[in-house]
C-alpha atoms as a PDB file:
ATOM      1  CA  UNK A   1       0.000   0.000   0.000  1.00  0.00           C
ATOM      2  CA  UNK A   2       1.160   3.632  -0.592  1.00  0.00           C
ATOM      3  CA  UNK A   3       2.530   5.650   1.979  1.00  0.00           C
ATOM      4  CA  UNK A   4       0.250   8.298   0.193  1.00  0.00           C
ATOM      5  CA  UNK A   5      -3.212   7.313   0.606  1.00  0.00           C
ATOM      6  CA  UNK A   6      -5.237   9.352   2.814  1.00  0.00           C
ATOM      7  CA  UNK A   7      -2.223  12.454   2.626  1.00  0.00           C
ATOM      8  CA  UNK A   8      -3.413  15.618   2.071  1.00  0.00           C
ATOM      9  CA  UNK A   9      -1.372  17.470  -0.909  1.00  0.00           C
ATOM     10  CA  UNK A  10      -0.813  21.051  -1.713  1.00  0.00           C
ATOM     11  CA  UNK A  11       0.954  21.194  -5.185  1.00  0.00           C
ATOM     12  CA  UNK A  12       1.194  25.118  -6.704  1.00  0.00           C
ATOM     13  CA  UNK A  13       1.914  25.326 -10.341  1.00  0.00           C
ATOM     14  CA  UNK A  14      -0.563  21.941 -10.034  1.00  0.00           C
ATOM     15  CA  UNK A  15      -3.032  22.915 -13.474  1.00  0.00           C
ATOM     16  CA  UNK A  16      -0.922  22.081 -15.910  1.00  0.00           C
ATOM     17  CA  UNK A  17       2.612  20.948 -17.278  1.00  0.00           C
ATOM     18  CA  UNK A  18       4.902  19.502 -14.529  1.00  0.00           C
ATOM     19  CA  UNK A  19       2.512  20.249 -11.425  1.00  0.00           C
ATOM     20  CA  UNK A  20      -0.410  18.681 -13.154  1.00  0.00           C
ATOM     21  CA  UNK A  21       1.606  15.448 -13.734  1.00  0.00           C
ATOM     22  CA  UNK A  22       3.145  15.045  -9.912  1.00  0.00           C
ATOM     23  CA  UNK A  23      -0.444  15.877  -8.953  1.00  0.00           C
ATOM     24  CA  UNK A  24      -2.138  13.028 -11.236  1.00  0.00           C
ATOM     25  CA  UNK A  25       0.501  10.968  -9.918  1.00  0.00           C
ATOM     26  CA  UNK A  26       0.284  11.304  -6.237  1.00  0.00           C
ATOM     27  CA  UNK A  27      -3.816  11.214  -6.767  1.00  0.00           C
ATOM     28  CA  UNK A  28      -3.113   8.083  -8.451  1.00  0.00           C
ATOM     29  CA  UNK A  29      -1.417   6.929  -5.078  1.00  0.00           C
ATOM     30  CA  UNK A  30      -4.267   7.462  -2.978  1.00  0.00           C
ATOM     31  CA  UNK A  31      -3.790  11.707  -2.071  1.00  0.00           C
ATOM     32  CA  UNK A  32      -6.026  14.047  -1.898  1.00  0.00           C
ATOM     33  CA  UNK A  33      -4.260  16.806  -3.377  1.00  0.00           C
ATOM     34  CA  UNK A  34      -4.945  20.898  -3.322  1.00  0.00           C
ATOM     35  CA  UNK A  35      -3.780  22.308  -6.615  1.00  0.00           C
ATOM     36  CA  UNK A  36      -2.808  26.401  -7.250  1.00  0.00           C
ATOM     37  CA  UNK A  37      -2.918  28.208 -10.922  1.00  0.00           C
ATOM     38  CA  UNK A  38      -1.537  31.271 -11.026  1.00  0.00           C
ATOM     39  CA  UNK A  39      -3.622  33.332 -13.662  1.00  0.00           C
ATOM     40  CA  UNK A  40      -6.968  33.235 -15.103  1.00  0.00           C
ATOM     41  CA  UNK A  41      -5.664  31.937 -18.334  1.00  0.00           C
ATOM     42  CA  UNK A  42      -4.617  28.796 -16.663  1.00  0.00           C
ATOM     43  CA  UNK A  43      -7.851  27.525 -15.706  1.00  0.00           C
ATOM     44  CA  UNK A  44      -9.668  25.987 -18.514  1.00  0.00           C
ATOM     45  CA  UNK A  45      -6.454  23.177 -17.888  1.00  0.00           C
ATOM     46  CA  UNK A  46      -6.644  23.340 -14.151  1.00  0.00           C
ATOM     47  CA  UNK A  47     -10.007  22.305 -14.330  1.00  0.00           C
ATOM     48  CA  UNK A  48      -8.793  19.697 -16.973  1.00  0.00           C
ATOM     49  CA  UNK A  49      -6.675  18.567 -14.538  1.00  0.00           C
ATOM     50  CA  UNK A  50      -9.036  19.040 -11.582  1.00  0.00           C
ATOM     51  CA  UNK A  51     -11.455  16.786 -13.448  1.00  0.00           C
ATOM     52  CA  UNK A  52      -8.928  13.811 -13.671  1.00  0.00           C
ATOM     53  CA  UNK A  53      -8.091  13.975  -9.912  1.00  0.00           C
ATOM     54  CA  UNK A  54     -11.560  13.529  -9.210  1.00  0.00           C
ATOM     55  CA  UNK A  55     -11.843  10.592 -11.243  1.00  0.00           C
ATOM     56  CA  UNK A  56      -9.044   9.037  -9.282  1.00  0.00           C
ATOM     57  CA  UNK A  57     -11.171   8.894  -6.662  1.00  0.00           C
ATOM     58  CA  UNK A  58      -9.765  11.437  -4.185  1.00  0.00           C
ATOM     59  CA  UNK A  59     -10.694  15.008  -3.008  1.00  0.00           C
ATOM     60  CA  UNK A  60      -9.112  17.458  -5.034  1.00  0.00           C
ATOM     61  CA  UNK A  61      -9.815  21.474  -5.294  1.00  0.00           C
ATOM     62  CA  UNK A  62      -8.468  24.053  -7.401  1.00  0.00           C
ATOM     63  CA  UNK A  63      -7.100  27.550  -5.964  1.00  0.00           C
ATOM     64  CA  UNK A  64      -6.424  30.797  -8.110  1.00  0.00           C
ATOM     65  CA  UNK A  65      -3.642  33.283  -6.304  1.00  0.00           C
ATOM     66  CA  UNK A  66      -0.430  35.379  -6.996  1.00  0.00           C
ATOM     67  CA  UNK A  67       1.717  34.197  -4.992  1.00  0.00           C
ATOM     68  CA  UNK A  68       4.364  36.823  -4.845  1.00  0.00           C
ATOM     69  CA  UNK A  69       3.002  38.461  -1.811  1.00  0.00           C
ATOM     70  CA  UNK A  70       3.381  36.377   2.045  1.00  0.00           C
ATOM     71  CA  UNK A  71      -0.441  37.371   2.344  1.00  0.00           C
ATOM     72  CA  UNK A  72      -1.205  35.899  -0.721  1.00  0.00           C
ATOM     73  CA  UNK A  73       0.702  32.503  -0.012  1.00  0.00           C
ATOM     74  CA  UNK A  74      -0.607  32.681   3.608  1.00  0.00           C
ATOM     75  CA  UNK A  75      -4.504  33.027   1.882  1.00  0.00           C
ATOM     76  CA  UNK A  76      -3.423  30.346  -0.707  1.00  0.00           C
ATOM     77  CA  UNK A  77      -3.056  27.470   2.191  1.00  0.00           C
ATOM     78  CA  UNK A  78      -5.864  28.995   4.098  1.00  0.00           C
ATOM     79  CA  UNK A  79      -8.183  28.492   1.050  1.00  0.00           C
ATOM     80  CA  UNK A  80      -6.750  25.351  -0.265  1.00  0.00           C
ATOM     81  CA  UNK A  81      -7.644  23.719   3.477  1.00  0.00           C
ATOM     82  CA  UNK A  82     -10.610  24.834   3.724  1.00  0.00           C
ATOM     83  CA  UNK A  83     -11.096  24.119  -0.401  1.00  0.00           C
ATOM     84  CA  UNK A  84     -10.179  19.935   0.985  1.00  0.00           C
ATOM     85  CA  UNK A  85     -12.045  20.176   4.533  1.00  0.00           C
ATOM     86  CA  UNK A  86      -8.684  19.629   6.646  1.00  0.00           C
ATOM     87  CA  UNK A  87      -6.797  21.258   9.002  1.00  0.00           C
ATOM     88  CA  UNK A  88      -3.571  20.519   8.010  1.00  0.00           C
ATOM     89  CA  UNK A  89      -1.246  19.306   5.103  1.00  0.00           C
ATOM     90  CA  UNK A  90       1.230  16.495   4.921  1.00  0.00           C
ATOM     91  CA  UNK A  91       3.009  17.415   1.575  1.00  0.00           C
ATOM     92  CA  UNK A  92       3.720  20.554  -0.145  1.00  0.00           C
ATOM     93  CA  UNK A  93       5.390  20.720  -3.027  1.00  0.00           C
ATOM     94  CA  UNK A  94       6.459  24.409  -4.807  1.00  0.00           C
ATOM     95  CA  UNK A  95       7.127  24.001  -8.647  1.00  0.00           C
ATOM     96  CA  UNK A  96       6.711  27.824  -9.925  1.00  0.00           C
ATOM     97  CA  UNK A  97       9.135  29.447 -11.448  1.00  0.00           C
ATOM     98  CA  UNK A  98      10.087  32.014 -13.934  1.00  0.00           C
ATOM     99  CA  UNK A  99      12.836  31.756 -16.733  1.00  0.00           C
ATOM    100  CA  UNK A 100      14.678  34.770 -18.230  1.00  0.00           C
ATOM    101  CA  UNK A 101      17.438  33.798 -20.438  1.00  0.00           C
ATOM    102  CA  UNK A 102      18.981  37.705 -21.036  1.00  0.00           C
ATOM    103  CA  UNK A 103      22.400  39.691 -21.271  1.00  0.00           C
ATOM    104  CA  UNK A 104      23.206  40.575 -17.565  1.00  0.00           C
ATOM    105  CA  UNK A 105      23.359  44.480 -18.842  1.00  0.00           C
ATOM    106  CA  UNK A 106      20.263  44.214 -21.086  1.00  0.00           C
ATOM    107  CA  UNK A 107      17.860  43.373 -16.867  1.00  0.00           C
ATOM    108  CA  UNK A 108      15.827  45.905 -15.971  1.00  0.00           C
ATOM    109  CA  UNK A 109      14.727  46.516 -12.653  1.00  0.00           C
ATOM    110  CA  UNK A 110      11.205  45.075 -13.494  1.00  0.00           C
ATOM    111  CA  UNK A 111      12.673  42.244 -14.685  1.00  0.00           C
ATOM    112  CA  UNK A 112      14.777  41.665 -11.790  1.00  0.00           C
ATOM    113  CA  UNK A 113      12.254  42.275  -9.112  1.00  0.00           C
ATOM    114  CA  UNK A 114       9.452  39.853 -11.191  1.00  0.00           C
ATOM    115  CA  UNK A 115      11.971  37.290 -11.134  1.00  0.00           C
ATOM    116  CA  UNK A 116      13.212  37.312  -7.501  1.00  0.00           C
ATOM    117  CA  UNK A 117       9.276  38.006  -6.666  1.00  0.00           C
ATOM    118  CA  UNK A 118       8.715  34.676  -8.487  1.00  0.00           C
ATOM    119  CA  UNK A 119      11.524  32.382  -7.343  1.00  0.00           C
ATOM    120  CA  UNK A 120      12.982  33.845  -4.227  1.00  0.00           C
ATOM    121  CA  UNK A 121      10.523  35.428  -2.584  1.00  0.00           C
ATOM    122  CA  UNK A 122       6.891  32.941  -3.361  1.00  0.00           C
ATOM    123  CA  UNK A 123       9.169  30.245  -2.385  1.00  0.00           C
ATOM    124  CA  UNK A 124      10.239  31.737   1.186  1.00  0.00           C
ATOM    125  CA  UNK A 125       7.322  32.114   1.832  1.00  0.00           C
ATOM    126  CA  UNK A 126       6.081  29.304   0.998  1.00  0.00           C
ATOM    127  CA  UNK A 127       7.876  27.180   2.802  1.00  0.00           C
ATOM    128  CA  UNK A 128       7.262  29.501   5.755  1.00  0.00           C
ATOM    129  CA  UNK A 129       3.410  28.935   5.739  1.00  0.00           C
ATOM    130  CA  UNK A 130       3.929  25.019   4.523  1.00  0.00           C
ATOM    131  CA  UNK A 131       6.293  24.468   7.854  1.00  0.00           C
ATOM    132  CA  UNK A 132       2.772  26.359   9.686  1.00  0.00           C
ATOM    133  CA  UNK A 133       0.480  23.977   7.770  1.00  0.00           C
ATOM    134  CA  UNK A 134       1.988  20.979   7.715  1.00  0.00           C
ATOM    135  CA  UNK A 135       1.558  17.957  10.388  1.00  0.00           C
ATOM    136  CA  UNK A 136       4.408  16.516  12.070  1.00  0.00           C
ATOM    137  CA  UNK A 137       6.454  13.906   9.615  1.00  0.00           C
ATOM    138  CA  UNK A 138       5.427  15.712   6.288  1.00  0.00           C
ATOM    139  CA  UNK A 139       7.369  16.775   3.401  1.00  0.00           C
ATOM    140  CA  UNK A 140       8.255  19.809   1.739  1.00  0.00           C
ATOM    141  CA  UNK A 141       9.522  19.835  -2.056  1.00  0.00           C
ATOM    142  CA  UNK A 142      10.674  22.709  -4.284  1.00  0.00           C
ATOM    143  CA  UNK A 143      11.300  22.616  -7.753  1.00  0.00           C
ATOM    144  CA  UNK A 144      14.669  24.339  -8.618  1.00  0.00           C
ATOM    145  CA  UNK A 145      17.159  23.949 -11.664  1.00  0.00           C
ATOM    146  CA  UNK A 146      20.202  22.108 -12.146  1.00  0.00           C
ATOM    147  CA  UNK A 147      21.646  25.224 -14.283  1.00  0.00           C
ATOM    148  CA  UNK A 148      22.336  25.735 -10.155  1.00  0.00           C
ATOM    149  CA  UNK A 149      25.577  23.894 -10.627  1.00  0.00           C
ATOM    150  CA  UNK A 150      26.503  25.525 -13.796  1.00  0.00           C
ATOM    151  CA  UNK A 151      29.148  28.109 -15.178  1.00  0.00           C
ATOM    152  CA  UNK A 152      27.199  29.965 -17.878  1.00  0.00           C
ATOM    153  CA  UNK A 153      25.901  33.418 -19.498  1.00  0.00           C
ATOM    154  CA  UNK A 154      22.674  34.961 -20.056  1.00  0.00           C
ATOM    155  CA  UNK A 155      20.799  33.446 -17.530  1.00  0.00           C
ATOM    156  CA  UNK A 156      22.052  35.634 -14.347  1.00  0.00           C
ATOM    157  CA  UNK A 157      18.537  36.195 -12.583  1.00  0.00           C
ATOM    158  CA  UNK A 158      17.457  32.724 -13.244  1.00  0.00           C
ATOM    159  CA  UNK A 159      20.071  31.571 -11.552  1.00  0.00           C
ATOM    160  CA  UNK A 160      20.452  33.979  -9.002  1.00  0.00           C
ATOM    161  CA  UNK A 161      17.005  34.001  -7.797  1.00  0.00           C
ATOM    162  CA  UNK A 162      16.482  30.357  -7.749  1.00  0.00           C
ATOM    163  CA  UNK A 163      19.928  29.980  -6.004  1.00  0.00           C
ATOM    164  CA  UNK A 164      18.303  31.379  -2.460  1.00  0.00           C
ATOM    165  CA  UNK A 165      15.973  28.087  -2.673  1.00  0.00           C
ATOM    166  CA  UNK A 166      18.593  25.919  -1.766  1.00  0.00           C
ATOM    167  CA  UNK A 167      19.723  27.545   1.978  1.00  0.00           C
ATOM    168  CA  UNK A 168      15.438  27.940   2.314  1.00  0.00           C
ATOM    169  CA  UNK A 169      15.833  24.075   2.217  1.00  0.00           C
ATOM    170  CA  UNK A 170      18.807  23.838   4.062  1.00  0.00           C
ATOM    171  CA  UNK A 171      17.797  25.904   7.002  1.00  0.00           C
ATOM    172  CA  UNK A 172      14.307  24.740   7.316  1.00  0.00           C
ATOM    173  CA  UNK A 173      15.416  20.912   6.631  1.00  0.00           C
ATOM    174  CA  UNK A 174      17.451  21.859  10.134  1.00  0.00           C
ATOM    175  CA  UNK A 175      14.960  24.031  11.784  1.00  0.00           C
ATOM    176  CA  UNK A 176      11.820  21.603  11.103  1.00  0.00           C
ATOM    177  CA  UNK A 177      14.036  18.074  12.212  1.00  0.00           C
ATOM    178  CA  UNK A 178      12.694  18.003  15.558  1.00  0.00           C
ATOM    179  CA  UNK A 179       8.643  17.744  13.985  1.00  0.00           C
ATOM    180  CA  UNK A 180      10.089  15.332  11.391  1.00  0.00           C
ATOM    181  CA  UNK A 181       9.489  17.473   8.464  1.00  0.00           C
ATOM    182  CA  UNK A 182      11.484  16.493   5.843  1.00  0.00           C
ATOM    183  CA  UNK A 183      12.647  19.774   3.223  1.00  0.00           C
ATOM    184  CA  UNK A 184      14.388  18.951  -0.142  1.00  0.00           C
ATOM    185  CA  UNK A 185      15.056  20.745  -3.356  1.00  0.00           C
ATOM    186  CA  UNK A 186      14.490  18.899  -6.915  1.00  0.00           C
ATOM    187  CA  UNK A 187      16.940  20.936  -9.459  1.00  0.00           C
ATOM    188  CA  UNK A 188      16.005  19.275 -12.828  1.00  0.00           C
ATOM    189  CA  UNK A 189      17.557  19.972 -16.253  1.00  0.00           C
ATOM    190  CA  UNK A 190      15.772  21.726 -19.090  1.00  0.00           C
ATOM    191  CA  UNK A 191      12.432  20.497 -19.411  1.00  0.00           C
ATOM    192  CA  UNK A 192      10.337  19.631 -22.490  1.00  0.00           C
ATOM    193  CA  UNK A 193       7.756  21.715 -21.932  1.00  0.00           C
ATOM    194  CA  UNK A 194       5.849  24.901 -23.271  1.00  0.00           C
ATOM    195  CA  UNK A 195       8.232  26.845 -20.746  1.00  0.00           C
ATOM    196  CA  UNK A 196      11.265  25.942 -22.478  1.00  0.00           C
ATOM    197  CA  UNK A 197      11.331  27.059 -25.559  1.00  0.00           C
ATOM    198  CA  UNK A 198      10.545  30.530 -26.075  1.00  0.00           C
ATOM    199  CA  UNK A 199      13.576  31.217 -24.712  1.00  0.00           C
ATOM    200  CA  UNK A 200      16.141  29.080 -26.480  1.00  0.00           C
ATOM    201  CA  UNK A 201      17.138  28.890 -30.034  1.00  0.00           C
ATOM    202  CA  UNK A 202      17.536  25.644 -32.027  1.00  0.00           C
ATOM    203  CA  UNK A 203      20.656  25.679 -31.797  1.00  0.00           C
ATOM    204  CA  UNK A 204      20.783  25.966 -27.749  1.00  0.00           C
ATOM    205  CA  UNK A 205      18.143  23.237 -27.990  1.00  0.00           C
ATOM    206  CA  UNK A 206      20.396  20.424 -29.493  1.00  0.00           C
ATOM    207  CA  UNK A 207      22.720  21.659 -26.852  1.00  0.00           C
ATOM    208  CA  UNK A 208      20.939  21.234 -24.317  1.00  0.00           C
ATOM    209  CA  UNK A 209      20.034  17.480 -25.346  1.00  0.00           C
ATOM    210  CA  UNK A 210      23.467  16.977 -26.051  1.00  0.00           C
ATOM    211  CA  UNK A 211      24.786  17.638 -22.599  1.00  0.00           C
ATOM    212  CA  UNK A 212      21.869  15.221 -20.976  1.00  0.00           C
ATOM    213  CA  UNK A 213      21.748  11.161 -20.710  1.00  0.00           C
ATOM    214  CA  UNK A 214      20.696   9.716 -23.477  1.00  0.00           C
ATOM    215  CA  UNK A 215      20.529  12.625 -25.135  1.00  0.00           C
ATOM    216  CA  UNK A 216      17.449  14.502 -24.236  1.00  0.00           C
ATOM    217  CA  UNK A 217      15.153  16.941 -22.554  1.00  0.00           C
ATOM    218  CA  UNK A 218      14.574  16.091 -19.363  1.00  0.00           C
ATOM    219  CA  UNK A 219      11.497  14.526 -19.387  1.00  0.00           C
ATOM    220  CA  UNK A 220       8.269  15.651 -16.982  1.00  0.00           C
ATOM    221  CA  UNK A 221       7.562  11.889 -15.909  1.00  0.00           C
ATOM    222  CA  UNK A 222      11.107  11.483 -14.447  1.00  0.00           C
ATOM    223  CA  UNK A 223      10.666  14.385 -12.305  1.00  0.00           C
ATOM    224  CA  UNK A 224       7.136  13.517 -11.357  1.00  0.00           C
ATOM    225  CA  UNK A 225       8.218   9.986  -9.854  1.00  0.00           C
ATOM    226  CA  UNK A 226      10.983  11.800  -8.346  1.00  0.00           C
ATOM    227  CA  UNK A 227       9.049  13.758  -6.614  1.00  0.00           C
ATOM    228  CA  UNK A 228       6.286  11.226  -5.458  1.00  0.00           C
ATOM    229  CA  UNK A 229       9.825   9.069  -4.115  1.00  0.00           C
ATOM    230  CA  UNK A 230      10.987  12.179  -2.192  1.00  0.00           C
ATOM    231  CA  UNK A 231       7.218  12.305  -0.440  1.00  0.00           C
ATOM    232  CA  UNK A 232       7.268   9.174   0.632  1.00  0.00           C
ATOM    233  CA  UNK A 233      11.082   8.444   1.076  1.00  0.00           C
ATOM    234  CA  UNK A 234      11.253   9.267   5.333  1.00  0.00           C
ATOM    235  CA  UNK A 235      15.286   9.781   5.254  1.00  0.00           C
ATOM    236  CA  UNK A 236      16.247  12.395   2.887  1.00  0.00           C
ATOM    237  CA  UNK A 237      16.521  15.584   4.208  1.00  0.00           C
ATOM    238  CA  UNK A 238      18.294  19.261   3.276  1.00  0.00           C
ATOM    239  CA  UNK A 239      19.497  17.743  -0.315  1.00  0.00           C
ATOM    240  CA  UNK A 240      19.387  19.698  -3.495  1.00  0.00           C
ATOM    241  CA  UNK A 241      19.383  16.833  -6.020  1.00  0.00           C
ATOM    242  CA  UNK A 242      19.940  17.731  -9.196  1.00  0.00           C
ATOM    243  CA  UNK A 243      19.146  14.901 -12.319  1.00  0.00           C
ATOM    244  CA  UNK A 244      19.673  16.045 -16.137  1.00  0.00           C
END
């Protein structure tokens, strides 16, 4: 039997792409899972989604928010709870993000401050309310990048604002030990998906596949199955592990 059935799931970024996958896949494991979308124009596939949780059997809810505010991440949990009828989590699991691949000199400051908004500071903060809303022995996931671990141009605020994530996990992962809660960091490489390639060229494309086993884009059903291992798995803790 699952060590899933019967958890209660948060999952934001959980309409479509990558979030809609882990959260078809942990439903499919017995969840009940609580799924964000960030704008209006996600949620003809959120409810897509929403519709094939719900045929999986489980309780499953949809929640719209911005989440680059604290009150909007704090409203997000409170809504998604009530949204599921519980009081508390056991999983949360972070997979929004923004990609800008620019010339460090060519940033504005809106550019900067929508990126750091979007991957620093919505994923503070979420982990901040998760650790509130979470019971004891739960998990907390974030989706990061492996470009992490890489020497390389035109992608400085990508980097830079995802690069935070990693000491979120680390000092949580320490502060949360005593309750059990166990905080990782999932740093995939480039993904085939709709997010990928507006901002790479053909050429960076092949590239990209070159550099990756077997010669590929990482592929969204690797990651997913990673990250229904990591909520189970009651050992790992404070890792960044990167796969490309």
């Amino acid at each position: 039997m699952s060590d899933l059935k019967g958890k209660n799931v948060i999952i934001t970024g959980g309409g479509k792409n990558l979030g809609a996958l882990i959260a078809e896949t942990l439903a499919a494991k017995g969840a009940n899972v609580a799924i964000h979308y960030n704008s209006p124009g996600s949620k003809d596939e959120t409810e897509a989604t929403l519709a094939k949780l719900k045929q999986a059997g489980v309780k499953a809810v949809a929640i719209q928010a911005n989440m680059e505010s604290a009150g909007a991440v704090q409203k997000l949990f409170k809504d998604a709870l009530a949204g599921l009828g519980v009081s508390k989590f056991d999983i949360a699991i972070n997979t929004v993000g923004k990609v800008l691949k620019k010339p460090l000199l060519e940033i504005s400051e809106a550019e900067y401050d929508s990126m750091f908004a979007i991957n620093a500071k919505a994923n503070f903060f979420f982990i901040q309310e998760a650790a509130k809303a979470l019971n004891d022995g739960g998990a907390i996931i974030s989706i990061v990048t492996s470009l992490l671990g890489a020497f390389t141009g035109f992608y400085s605020t990508y980097q830079g604002s995802k690069a935070p994530v990693e000491w979120f996990t680390k000092a949580a992962a320490k502060e949360l030990m005593p309750r059990g809660i166990r905080v990782n960091a999932i740093a995939p490489g480039p993904m085939d998906t709709p997010f990928f390639y507006p901002q790479e060229e053909d050429a960076a494309v092949e590239y990209h596949k070159s550099q990756a086993l077997e010669g590929r884009l990482t592929d969204i059903k690797d990651i997913a199955k990673l990250v229904a291992f990591m909520a189970e798995d009651r050992w790992i803790n404070g890792q960044v592990i990167f796969c490309e």
